[in-house]
N, C-alpha and C. Protein backbone atom coordinates (compact mmCIF):
# COMPACT_ATOMS: atom_id res chain seq x y z
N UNK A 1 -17.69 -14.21 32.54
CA UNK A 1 -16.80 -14.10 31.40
C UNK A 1 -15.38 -14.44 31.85
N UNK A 2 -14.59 -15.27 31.03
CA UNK A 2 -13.19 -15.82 31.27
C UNK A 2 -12.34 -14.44 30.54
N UNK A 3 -11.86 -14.24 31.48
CA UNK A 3 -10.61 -13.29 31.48
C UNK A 3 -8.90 -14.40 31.14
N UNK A 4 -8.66 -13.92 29.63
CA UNK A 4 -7.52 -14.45 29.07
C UNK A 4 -6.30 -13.73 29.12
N UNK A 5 -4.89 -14.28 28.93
CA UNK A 5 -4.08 -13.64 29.17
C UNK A 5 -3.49 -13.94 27.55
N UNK A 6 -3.31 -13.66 26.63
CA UNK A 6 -2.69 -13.36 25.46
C UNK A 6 -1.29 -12.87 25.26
N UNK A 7 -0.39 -14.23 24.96
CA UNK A 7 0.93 -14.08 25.27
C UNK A 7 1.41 -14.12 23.74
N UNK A 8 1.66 -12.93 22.70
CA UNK A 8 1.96 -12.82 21.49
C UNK A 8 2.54 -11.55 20.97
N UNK A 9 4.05 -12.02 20.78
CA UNK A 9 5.07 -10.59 20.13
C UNK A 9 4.33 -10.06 18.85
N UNK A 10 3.93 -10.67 17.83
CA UNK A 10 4.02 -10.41 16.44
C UNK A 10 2.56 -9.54 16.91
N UNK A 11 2.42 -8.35 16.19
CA UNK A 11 0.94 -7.50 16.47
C UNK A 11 -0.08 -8.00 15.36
N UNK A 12 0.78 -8.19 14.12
CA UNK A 12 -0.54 -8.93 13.47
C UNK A 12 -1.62 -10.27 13.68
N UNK A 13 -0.61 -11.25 14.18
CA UNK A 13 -1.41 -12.56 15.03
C UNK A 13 -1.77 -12.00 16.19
N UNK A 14 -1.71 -11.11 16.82
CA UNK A 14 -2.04 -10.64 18.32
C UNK A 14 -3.28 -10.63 18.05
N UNK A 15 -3.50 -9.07 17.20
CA UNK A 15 -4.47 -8.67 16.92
C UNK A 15 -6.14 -9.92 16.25
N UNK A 16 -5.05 -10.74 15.65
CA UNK A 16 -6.23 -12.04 14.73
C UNK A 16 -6.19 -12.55 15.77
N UNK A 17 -5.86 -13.08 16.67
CA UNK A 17 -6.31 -13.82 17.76
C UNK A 17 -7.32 -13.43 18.93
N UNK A 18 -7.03 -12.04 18.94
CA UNK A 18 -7.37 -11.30 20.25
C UNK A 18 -9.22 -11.07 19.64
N UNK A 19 -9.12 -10.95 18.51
CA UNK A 19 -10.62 -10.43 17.91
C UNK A 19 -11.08 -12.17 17.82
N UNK A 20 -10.79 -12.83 17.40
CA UNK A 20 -10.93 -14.30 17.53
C UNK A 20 -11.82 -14.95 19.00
N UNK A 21 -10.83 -14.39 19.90
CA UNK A 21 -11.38 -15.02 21.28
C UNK A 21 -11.84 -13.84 21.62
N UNK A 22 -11.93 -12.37 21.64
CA UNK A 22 -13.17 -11.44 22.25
C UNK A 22 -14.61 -11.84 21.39
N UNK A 23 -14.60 -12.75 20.12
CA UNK A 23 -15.37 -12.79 19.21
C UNK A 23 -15.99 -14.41 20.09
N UNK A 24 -15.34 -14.73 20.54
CA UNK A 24 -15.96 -16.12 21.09
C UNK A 24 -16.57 -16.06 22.89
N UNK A 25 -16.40 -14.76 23.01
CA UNK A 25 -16.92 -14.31 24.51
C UNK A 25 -15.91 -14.23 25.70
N UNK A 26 -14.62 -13.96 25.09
CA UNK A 26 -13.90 -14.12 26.33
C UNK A 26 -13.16 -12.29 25.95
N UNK A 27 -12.39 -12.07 27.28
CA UNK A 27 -12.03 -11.12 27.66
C UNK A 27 -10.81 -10.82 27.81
N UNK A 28 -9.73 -10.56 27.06
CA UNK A 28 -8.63 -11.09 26.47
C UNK A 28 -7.74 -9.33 26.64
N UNK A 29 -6.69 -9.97 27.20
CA UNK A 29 -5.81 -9.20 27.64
C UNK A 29 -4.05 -9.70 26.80
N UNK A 30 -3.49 -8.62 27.08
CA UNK A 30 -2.43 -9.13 26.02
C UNK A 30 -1.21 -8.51 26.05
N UNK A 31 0.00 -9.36 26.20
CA UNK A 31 1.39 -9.05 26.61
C UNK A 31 2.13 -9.83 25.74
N UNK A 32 3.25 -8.67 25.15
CA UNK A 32 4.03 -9.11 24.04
C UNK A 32 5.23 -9.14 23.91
N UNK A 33 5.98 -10.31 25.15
CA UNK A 33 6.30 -11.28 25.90
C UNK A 33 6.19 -11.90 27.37
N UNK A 34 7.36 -12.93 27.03
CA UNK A 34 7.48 -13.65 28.82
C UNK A 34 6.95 -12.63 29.81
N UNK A 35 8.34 -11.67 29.88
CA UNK A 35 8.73 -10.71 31.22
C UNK A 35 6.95 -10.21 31.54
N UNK A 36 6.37 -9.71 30.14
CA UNK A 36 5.36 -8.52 30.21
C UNK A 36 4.26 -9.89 31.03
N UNK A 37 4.00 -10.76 30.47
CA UNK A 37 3.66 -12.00 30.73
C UNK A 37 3.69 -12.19 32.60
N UNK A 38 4.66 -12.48 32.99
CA UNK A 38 4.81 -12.60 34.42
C UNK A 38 4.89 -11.84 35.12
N UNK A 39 4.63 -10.27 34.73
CA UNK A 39 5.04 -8.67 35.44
C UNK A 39 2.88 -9.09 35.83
N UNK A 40 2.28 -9.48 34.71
CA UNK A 40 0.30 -9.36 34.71
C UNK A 40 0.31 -10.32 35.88
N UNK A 41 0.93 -11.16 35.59
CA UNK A 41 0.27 -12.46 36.53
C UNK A 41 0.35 -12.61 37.86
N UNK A 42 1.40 -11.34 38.43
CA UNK A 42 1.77 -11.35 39.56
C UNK A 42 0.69 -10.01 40.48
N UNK A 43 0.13 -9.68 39.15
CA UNK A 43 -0.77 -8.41 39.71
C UNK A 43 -2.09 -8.51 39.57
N UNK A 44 -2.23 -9.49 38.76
CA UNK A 44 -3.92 -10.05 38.23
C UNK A 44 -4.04 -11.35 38.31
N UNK A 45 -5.44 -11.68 38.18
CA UNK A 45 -5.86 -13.19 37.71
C UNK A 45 -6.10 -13.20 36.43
N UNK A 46 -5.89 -14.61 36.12
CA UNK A 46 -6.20 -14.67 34.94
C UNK A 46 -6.83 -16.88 34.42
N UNK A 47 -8.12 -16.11 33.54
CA UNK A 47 -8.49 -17.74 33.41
C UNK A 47 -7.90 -18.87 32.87
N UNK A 48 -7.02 -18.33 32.34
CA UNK A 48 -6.39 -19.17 31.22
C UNK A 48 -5.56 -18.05 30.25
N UNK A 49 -4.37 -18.80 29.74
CA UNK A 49 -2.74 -18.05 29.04
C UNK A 49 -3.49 -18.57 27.59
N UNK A 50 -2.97 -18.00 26.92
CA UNK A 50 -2.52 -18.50 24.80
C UNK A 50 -1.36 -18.10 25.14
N UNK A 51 -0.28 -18.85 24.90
CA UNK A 51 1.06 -18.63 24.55
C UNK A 51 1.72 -18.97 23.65
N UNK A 52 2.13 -17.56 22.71
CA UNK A 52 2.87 -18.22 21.32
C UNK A 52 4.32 -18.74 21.99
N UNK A 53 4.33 -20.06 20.44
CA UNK A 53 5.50 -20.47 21.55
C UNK A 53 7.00 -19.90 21.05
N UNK A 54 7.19 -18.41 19.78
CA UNK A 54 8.43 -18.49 19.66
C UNK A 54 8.46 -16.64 20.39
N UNK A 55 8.18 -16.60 21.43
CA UNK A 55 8.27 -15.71 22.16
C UNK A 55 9.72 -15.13 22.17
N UNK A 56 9.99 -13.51 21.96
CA UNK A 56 11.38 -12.86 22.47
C UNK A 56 12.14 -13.27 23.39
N UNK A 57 13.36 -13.28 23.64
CA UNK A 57 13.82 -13.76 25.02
C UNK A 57 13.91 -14.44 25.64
N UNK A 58 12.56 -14.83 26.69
CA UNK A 58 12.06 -16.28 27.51
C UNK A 58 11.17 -16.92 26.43
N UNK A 59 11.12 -18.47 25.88
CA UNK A 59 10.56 -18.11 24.95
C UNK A 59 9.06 -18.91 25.61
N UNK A 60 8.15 -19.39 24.74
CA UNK A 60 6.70 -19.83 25.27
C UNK A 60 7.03 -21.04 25.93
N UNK A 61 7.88 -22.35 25.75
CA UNK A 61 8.08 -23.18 26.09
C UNK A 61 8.85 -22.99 27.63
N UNK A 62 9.67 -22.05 27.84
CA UNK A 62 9.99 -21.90 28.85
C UNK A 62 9.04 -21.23 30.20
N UNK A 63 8.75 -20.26 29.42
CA UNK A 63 7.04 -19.39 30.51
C UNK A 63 6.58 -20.44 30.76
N UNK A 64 6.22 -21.37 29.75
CA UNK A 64 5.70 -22.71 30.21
C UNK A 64 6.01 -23.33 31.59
N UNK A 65 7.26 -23.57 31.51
CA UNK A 65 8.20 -24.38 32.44
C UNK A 65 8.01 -23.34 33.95
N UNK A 66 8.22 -22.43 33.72
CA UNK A 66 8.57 -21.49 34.79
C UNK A 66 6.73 -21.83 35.20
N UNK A 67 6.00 -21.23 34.69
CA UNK A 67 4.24 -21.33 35.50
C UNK A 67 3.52 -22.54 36.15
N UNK A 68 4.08 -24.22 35.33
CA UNK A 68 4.21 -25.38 36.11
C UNK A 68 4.96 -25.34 37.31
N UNK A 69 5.85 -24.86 37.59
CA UNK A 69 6.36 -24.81 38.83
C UNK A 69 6.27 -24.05 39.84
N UNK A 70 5.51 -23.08 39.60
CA UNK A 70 5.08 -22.01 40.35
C UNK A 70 3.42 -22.90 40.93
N UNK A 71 3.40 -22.87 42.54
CA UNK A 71 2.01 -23.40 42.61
C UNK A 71 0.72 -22.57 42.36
N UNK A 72 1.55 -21.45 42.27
CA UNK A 72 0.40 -20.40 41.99
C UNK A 72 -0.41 -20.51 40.86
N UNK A 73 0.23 -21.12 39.77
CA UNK A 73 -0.06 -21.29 38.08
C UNK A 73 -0.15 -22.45 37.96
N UNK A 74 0.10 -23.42 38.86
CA UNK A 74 0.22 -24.89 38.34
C UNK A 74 -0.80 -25.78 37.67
N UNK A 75 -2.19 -25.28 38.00
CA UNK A 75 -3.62 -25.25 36.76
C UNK A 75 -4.15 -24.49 36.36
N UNK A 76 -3.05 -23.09 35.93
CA UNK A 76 -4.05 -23.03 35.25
C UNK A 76 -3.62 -23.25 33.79
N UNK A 77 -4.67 -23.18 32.66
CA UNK A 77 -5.12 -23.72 31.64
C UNK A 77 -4.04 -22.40 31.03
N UNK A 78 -3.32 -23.88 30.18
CA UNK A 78 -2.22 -22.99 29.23
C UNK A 78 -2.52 -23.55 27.70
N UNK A 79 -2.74 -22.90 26.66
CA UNK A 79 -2.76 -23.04 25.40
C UNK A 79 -1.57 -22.69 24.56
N UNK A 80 -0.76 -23.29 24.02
CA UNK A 80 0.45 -22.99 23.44
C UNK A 80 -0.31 -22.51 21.73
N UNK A 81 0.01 -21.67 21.31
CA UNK A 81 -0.52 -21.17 19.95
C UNK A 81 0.44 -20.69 18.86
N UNK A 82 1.15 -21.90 18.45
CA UNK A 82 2.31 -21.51 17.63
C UNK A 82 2.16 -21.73 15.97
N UNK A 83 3.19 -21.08 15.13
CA UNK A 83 3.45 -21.16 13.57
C UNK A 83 5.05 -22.18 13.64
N UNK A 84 5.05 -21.98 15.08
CA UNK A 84 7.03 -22.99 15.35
C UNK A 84 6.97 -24.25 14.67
N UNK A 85 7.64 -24.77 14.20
CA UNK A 85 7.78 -26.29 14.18
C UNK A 85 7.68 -27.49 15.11
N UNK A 86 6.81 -28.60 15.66
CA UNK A 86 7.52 -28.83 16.71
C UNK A 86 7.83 -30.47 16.62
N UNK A 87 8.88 -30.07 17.27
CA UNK A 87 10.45 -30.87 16.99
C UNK A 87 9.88 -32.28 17.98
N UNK A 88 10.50 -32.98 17.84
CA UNK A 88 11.02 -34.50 18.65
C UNK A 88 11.05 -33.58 20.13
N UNK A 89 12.00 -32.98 20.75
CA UNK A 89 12.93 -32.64 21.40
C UNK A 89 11.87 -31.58 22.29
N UNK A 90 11.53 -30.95 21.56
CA UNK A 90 10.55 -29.81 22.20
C UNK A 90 8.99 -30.42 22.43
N UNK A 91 8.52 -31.63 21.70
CA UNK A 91 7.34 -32.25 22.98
C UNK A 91 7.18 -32.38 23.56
N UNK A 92 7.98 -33.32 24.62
CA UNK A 92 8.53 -33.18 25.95
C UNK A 92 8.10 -32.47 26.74
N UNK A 93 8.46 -31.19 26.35
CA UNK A 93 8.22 -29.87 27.05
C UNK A 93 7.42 -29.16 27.04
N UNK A 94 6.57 -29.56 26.22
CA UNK A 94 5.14 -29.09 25.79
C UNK A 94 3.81 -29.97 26.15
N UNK A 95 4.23 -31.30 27.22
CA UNK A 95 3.22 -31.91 27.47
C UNK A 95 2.36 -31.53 28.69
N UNK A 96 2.87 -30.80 29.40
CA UNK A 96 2.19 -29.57 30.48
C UNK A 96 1.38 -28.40 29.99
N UNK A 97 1.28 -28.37 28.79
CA UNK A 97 0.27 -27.46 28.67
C UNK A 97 -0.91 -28.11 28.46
N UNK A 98 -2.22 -27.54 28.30
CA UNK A 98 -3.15 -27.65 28.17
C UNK A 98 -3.76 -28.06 26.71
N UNK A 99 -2.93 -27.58 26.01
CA UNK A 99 -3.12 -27.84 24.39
C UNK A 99 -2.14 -27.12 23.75
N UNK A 100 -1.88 -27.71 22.55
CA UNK A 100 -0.90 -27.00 21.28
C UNK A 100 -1.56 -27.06 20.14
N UNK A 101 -2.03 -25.61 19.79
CA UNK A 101 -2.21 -25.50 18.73
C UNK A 101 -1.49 -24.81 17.30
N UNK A 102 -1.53 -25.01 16.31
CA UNK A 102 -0.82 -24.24 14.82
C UNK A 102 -1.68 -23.55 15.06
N UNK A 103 -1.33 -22.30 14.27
CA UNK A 103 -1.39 -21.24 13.50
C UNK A 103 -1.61 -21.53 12.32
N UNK A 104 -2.62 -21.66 11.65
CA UNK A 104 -3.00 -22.22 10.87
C UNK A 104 -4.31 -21.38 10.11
N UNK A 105 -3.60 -20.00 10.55
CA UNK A 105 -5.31 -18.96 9.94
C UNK A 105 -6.32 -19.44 10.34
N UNK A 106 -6.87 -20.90 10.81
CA UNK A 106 -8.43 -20.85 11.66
C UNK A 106 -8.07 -20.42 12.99
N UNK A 107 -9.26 -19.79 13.50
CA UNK A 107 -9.23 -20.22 14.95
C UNK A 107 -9.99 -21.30 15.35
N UNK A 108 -11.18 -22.12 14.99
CA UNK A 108 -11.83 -22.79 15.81
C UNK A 108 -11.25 -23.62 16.68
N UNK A 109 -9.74 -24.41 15.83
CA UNK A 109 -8.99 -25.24 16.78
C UNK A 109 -8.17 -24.56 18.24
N UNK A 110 -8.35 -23.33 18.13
CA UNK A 110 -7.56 -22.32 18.93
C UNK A 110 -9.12 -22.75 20.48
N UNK A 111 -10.33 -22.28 19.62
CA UNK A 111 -11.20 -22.42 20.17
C UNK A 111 -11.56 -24.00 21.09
N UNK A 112 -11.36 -24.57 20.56
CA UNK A 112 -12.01 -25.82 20.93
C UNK A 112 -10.86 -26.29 21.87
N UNK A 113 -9.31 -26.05 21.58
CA UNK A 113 -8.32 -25.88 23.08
C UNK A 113 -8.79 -25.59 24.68
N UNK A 114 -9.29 -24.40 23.89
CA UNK A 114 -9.70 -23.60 25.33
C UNK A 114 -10.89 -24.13 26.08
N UNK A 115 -11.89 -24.48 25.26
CA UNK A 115 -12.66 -25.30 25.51
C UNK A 115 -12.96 -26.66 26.41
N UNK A 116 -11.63 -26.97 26.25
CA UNK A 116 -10.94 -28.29 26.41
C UNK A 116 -10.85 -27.75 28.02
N UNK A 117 -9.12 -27.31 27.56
CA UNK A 117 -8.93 -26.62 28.51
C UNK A 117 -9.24 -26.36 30.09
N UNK A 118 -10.53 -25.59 29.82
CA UNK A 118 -11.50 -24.77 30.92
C UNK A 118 -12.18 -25.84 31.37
N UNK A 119 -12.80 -26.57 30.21
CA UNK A 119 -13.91 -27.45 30.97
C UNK A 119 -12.97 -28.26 31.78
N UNK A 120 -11.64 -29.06 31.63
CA UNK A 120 -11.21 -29.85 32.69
C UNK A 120 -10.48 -29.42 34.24
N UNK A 121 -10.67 -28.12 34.35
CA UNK A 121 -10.56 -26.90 34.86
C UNK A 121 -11.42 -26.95 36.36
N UNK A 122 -11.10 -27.50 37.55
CA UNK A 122 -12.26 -27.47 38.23
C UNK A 122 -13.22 -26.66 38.83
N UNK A 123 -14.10 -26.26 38.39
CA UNK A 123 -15.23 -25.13 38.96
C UNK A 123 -15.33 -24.91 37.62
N UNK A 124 -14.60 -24.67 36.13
CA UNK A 124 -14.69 -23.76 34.89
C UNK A 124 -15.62 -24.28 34.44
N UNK A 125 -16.02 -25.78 34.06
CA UNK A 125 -17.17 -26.20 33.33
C UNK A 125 -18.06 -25.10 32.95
N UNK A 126 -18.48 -24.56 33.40
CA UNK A 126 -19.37 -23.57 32.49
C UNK A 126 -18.88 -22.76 31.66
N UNK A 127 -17.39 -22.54 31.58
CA UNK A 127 -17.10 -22.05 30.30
C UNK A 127 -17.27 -22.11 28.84
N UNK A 128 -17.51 -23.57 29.09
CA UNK A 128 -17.69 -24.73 28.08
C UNK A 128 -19.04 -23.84 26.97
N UNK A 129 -19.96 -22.82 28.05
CA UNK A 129 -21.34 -22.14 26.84
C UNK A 129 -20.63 -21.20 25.86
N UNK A 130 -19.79 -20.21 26.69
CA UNK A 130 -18.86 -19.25 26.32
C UNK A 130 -18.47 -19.58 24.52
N UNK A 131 -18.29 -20.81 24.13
CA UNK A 131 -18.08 -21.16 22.90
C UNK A 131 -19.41 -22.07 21.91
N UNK A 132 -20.26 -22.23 22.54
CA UNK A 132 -21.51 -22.79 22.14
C UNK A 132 -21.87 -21.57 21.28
N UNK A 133 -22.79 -21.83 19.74
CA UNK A 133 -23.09 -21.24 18.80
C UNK A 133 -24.23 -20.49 19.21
């Protein structure tokens, strides 16, 4: 089982997401921001991030920035999971993740990220059942 790290302030999308991906077989852990975000990662593993991207403070685009450069994080599988707009300006910066998805009340596209994701992931390929019907 893939152990997730769930990076989301708002408790109502937390919560729809978190039942979303425990509902799709994964094991989903959850910090509601950056700081809480990089306080887990330095004490746990983790298979793969969802990061909303209009995070308190540091925001998702930046955690972003900061975990690419860290070699410690540098694959692993980041899912950006936003309601943000995204701009000209802020693609850029969003082409290091793993996927960007809306908020868009489904999850499957949330799903099929991760999917993505994991399977290009080396050793994860078998995650790939984890979402099989």
């Amino acid at each position: 089982m893939v152990t997730l790290l769930l990076v989301e302030d708002d408790p109502d999308a937390g919560e729809a997401a978190r039942e979303a991906l425990a509902g799709a077989g994964f094991q989903v852990e959850v910090a509601s921001d950056a700081a809480q975000a990089l306080a887990r990662l330095e004490r746990e593993a983790f298979g793969a991030l969802v990061v909303d991207l209009g995070l308190p403070g540091l925001g998702g685009a930046d955690l972003l920035d900061r975990l690419r450069a860290d070699p410690r994080h540098r694959d692993l599988p980041i899912v950006i999971h936003t309601a943000s707009p995204m701009t000209a300006a802020l693609r850029p910066r969003l082409a290091a993740a793993s996927g960007v998805v809306e908020k868009a009340g489904r999850t499957a596209p949330l799903l099929e990220a991760l999917e993505r994701a994991l399977a290009s992931r080396p050793g994860q390929a078998s995650a790939l059942w984890l979402l099989e019907p």
